[in-house]
Protein backbone atom coordinates (compact mmCIF):
# COMPACT_ATOMS: atom_id res chain seq x y z
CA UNK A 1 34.63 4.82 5.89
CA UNK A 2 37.15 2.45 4.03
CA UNK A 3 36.10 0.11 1.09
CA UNK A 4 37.07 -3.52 2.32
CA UNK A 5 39.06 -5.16 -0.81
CA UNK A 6 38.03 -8.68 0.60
CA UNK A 7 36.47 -10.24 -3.08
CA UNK A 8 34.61 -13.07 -1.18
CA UNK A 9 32.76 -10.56 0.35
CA UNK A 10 32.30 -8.22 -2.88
CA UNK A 11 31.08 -10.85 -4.83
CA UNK A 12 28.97 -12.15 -1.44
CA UNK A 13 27.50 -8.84 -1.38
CA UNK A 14 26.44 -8.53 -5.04
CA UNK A 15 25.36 -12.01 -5.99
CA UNK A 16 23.60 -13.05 -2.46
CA UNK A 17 22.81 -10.27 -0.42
CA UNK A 18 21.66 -7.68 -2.59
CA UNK A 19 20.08 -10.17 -5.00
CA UNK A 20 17.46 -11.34 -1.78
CA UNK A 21 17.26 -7.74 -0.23
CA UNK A 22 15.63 -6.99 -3.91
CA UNK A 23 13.03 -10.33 -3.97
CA UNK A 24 12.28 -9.38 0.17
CA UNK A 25 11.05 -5.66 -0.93
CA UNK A 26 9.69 -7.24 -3.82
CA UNK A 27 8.18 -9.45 -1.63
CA UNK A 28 7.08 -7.46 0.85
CA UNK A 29 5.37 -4.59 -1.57
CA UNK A 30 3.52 -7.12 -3.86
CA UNK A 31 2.14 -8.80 -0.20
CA UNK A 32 0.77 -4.67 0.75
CA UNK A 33 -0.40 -4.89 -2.62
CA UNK A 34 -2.24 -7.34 -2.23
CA UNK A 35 -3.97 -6.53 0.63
CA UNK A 36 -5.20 -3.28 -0.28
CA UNK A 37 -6.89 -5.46 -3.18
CA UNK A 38 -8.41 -7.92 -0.54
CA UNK A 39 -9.80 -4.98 0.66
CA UNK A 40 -11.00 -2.82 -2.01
CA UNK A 41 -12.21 -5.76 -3.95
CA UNK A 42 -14.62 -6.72 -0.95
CA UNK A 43 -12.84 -10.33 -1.48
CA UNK A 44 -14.04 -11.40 2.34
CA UNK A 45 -17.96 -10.66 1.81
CA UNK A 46 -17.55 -12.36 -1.55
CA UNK A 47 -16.43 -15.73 -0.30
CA UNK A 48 -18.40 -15.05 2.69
CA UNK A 49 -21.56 -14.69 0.35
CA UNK A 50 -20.22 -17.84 -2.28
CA UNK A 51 -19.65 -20.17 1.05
CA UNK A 52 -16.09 -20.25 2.01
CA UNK A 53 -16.03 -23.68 1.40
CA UNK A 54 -16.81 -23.99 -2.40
CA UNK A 55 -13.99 -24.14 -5.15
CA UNK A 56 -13.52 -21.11 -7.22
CA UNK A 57 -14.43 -21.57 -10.32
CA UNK A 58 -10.80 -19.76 -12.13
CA UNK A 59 -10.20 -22.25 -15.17
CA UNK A 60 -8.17 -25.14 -12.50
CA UNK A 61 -9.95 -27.63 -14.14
CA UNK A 62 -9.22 -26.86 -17.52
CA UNK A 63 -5.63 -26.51 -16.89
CA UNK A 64 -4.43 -28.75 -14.01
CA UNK A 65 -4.46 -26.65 -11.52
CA UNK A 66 -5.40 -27.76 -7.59
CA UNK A 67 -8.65 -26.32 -7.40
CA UNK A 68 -8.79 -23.28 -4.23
CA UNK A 69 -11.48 -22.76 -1.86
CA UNK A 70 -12.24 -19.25 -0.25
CA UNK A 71 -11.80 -20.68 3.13
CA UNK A 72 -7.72 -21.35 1.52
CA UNK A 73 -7.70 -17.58 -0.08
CA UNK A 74 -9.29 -16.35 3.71
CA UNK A 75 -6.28 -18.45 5.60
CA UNK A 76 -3.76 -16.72 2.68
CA UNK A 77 -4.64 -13.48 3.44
CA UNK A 78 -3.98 -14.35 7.23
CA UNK A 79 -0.91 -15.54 6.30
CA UNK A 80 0.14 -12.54 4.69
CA UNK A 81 -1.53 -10.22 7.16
CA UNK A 82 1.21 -12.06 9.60
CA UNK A 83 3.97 -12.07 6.81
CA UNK A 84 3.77 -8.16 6.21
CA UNK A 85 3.65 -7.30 9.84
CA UNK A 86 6.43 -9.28 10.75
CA UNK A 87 8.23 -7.74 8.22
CA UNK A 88 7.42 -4.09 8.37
CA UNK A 89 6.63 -3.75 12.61
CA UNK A 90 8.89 -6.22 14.60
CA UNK A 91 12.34 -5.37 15.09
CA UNK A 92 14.98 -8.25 14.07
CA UNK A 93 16.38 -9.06 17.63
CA UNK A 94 19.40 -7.50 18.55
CA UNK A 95 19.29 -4.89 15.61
CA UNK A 96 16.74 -2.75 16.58
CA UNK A 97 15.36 -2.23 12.77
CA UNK A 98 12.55 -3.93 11.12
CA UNK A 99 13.06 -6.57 8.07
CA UNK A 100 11.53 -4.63 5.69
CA UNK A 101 13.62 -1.75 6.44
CA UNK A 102 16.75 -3.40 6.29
CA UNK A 103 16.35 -5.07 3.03
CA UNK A 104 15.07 -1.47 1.99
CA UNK A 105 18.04 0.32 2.61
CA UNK A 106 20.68 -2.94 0.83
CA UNK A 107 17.98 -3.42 -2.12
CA UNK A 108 18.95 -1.81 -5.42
CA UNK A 109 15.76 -3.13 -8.05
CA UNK A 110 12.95 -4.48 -5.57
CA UNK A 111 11.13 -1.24 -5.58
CA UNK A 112 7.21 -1.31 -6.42
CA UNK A 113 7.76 -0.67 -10.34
């Protein structure tokens, strides 16, 4: 197969393409990540247990943060839950690959490090 010479599409492919393919794995192995945290941490039986509607106490008020309740971390997780299998189970329409594993095979430095 023949290198195109087109430098619109060079510089396309470098600065644009590659540069998201590497922030989508990124994105996609720090959202795995953090599942398997949610899980082994037991987060959903500790807000459960706290009341999923109290503010978690992490220093927001001390710093200016917007103060987070667990019922925001619970609907989080079910966003990522959603986010990850989107991206790593459902085809892109009329490609017949997954996200994930498109991004995978362009990415050059969004590997887990």
């Amino acid at each position: 197969m023949a290198d195109t010479t087109d430098a619109q599409l060079a510089f396309f492919s470098n600065l644009r393409v590659r540069a998201l393919a590497d922030k989508f794995t990124e994105l996609v192995t720090a959202a795995q990540s953090f599942q398997a945290d949610y899980a082994a941490y037991g987060i959903a039986a500790r807000i459960t247990a706290a009341g999923n509607t109290n503010t978690i106490g992490d220093g927001y008020a001390n710093d200016g943060r917007q103060p987070i309740t667990g019922l925001q971390i619970q609907n989080f997780k079910a966003a990522v839950d959603q986010f990850v299998a989107n991206a790593t189970t459902t085809n892109v329409t009329g490609v017949g690959a997954t996200p994930a594993s498109i991004s995978q095979a362009i990415q050059v430095n969004g590997s887990a490090r």
